[in-house]
Protein backbone atom coordinates (compact mmCIF):
# COMPACT_ATOMS: atom_id res chain seq x y z
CA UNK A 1 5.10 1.23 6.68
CA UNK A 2 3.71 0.32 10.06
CA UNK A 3 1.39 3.21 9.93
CA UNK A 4 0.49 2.29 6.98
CA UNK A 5 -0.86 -1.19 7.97
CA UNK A 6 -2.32 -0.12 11.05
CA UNK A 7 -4.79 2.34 8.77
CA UNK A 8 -5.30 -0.63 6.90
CA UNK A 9 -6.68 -3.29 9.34
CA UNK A 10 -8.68 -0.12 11.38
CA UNK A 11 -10.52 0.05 7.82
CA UNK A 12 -10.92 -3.81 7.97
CA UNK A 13 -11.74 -3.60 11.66
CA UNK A 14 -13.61 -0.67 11.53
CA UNK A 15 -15.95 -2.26 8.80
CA UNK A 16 -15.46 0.08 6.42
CA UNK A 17 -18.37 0.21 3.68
CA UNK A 18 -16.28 0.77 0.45
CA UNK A 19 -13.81 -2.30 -0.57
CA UNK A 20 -12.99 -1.09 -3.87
CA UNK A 21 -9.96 1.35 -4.41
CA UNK A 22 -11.15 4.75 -4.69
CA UNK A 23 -11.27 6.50 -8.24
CA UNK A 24 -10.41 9.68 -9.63
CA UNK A 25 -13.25 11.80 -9.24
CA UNK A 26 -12.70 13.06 -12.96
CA UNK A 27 -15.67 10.94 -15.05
CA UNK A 28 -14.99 11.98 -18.46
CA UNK A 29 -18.42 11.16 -19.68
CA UNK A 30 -22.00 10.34 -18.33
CA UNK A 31 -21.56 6.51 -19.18
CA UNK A 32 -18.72 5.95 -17.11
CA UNK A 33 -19.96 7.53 -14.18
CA UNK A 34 -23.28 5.64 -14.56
CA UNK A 35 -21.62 2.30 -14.91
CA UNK A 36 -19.92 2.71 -11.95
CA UNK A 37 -23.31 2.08 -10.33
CA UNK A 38 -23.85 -1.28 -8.76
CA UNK A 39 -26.58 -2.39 -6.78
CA UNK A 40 -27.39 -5.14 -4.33
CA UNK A 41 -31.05 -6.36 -3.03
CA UNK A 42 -31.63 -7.67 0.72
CA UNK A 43 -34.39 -10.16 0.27
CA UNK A 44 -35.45 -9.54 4.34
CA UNK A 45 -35.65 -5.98 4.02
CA UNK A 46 -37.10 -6.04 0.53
CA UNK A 47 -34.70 -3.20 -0.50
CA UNK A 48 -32.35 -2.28 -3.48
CA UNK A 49 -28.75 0.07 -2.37
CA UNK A 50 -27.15 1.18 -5.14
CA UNK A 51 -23.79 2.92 -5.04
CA UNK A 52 -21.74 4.70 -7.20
CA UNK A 53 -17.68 3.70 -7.49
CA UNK A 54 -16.18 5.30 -4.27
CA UNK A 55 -14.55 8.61 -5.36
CA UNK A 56 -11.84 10.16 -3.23
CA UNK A 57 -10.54 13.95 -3.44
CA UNK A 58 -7.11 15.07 -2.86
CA UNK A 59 -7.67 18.21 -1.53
CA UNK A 60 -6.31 19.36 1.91
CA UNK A 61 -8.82 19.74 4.34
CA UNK A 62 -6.95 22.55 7.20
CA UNK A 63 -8.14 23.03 11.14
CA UNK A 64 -8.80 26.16 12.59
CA UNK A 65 -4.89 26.51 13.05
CA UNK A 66 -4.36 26.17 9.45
CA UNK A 67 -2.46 23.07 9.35
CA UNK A 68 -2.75 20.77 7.05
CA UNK A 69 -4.29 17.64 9.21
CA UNK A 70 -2.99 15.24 6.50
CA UNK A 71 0.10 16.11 6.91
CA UNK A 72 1.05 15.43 10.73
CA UNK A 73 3.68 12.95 11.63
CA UNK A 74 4.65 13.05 8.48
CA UNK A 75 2.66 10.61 6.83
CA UNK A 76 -0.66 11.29 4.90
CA UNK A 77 -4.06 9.83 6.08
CA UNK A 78 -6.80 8.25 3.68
CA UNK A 79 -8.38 10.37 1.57
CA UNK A 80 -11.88 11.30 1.90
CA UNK A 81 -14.42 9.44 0.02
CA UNK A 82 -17.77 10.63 -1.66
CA UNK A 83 -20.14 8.16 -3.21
CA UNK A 84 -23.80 8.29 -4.66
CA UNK A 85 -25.97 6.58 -3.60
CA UNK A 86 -29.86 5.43 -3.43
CA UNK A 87 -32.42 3.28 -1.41
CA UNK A 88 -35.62 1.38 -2.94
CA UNK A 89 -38.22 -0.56 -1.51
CA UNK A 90 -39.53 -3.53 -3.36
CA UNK A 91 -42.76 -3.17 -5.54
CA UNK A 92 -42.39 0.79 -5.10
CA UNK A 93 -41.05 2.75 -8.45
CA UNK A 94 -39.14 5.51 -6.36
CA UNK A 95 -36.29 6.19 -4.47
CA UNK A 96 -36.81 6.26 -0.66
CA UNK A 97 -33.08 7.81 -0.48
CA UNK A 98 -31.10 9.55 -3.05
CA UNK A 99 -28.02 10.72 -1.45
CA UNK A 100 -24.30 11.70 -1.63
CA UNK A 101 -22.62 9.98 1.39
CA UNK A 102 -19.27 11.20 2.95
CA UNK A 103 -16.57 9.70 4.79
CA UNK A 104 -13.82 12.39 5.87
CA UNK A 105 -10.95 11.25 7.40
CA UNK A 106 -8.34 13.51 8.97
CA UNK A 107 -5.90 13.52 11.86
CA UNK A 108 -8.44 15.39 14.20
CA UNK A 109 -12.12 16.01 14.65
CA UNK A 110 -13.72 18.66 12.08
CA UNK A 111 -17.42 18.28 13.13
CA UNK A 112 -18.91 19.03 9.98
CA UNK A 113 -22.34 20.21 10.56
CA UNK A 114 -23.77 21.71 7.29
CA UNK A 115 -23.14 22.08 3.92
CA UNK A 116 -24.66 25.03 0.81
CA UNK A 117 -23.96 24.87 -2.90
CA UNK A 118 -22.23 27.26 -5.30
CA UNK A 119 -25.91 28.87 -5.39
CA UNK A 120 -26.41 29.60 -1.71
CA UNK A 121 -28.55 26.98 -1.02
CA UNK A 122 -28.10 25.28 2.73
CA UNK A 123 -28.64 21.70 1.89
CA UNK A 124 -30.15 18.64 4.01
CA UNK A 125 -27.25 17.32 5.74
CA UNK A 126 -27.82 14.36 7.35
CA UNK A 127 -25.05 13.35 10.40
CA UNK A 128 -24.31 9.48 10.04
CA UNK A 129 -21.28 8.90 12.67
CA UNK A 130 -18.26 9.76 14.02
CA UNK A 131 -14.87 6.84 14.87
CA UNK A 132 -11.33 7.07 16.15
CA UNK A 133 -9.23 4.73 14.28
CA UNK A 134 -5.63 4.20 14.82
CA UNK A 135 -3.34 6.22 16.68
CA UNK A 136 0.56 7.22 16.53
CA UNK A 137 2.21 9.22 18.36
CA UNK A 138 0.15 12.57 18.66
CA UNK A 139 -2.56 11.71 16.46
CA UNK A 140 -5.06 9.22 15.64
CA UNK A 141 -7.25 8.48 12.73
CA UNK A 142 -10.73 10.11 12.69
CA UNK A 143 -13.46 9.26 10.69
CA UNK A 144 -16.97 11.08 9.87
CA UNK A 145 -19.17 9.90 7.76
CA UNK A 146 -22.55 11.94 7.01
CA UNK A 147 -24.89 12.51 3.97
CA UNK A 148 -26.71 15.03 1.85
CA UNK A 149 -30.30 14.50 0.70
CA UNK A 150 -30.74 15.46 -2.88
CA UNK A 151 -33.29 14.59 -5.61
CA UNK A 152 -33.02 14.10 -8.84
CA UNK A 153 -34.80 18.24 -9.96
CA UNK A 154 -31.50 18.97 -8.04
CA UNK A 155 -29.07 16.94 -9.50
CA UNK A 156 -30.92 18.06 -13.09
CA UNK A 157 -30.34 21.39 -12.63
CA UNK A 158 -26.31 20.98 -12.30
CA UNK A 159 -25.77 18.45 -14.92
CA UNK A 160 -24.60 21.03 -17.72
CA UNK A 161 -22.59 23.10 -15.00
CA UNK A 162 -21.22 20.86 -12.85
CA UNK A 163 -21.59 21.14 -8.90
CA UNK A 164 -19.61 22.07 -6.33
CA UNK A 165 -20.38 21.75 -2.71
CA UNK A 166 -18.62 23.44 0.58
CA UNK A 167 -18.96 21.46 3.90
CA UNK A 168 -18.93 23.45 6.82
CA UNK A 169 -17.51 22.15 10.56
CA UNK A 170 -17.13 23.85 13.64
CA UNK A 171 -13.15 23.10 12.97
CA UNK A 172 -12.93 23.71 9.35
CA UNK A 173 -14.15 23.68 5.56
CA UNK A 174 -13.60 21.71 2.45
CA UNK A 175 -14.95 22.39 -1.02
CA UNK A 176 -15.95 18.98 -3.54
CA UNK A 177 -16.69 19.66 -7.10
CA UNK A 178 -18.76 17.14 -8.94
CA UNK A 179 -17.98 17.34 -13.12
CA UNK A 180 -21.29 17.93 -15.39
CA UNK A 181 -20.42 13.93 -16.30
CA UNK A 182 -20.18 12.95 -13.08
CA UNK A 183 -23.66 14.27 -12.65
CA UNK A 184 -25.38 13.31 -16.13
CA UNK A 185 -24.41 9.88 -14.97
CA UNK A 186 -26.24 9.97 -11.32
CA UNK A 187 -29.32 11.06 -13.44
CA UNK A 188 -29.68 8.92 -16.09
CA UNK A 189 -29.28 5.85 -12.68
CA UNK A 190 -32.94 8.22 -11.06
CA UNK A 191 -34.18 8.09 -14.92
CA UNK A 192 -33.83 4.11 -15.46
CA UNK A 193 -35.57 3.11 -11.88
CA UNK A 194 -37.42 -0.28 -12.56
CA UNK A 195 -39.80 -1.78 -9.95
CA UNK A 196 -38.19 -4.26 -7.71
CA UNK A 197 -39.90 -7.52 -7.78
C-alpha cells in the first residue's frame, strides 16, 4: 500500500499531464472514441490542444533479460498511457501537430528510440523526456514520454484495418494496436477542424 501511494504523489509531484483514469483502449465505435476528445485554448499562446481520453495497455513490456519489468518487487507499476492528440494556432484552419503521445513507465530504462507500423514503415518519432520517479528497494519508477508525428492520409489509410505499432528501445520492444474505431474517431476530430477565433 505504501508503494502504492508513493507512485501516486510522484504522478502528482511529477506533474503528470493526464488526471483522468485511464480507459480501456477497446472503443467500440467511432463516436466514442471521438467524444473522448476535449480541447482547451491558451489565450497567450493563441493555441487550441486537444486530447483524446488517456488510454492505457496492459501488455508486458520485457528488458533485454526477459523479465517482466512490471513485475519486480512484486508489485505492478502504472501502465503505459497513449493519447491523441493535436495543436492549432488561432485564425489558421490546420493542425500544426497531430500526434500520438506516449508515456511508458517501467521499473528500468527502455530507451525507446524508434518506432515502424504493421506495413514497414519507420515512423517520425519524436523523443519528449525521460524521469525517475519513486524508488523501493531495487527499483525505481521510470518514465518516458515521446511522440509520433502522423497526419490525417495516415490515420485514413488504417481506419478500416485497424493499426498496430511496435516501439523499438535499445532495452526492449512493445507492440500497441489501435481498433479501426479507435481510429475512425481520431479522423472524423482532423475532418471537423474549425478556425480558432
Amino acid at each position: 500500500m505504501k508503494k502504492f501511494i508513493l507512485l501516486i504523489l510522484c504522478s502528482v509531484v511529477c506533474g503528470c499531464k493526464f488526471p483522468d483514469t485511464p480507459v480501456p483502449l477497446r472503443y467500440t465505435d467511432k463516436e466514442a472514441s471521438y467524444n473522448s476528445i476535449t480541447c482547451t485554448h491558451d489565450s497567450f499562446k493563441k493555441t487550441t490542444w486537444c486530447y483524446s481520453a488517456p488510454v492505457a495497455d496492459s501488455q508486458l513490456i520485457k528488458n533485454i533479460n526477459g523479465q517482466n519489468v512490471f513485475d519486480i518487487n512484486g508489485w505492478r507499476y502504472m501502465d503505459d498511457i497513449v493519447v491523441f492528440r493535436t495543436a492549432q494556432k488561432d485564425s489558421v484552419k490546420k493542425y500544426d501537430i497531430i500526434q500520438l503521445y506516449f508515456e511508458m513507465n517501467g521499473a528500468c530504462w527502455v530507451f525507446y528510440n524508434s518506432a515502424y507500423d504493421m506495413a514497414g514503415n519507420k515512423l517520425d518519432f519524436v523523443e519528449i523526456d525521460r524521469q525517475v520517479g519513486s524508488c523501493g528497494g531495487i527499483s525505481c519508477n521510470c518514465k518516458e514520454e515521446f511522440a509520433i508525428n502522423v497526419d490525417k492520409k495516415y490515420l485514413k489509410k488504417y481506419e478500416n484495418k485497424g493499426l498496430t505499432i511496435r516501439l523499438y528501445g535499445k532495452y526492449g520492444e512493445k507492440n500497441f494496436s489501435f481498433r479501426p474505431e479507435y481510429i475512425q474517431g481520431l479522423v472524423k476530430h482532423l475532418e471537423n477542424i474549425k478556425v480558432q477565433k
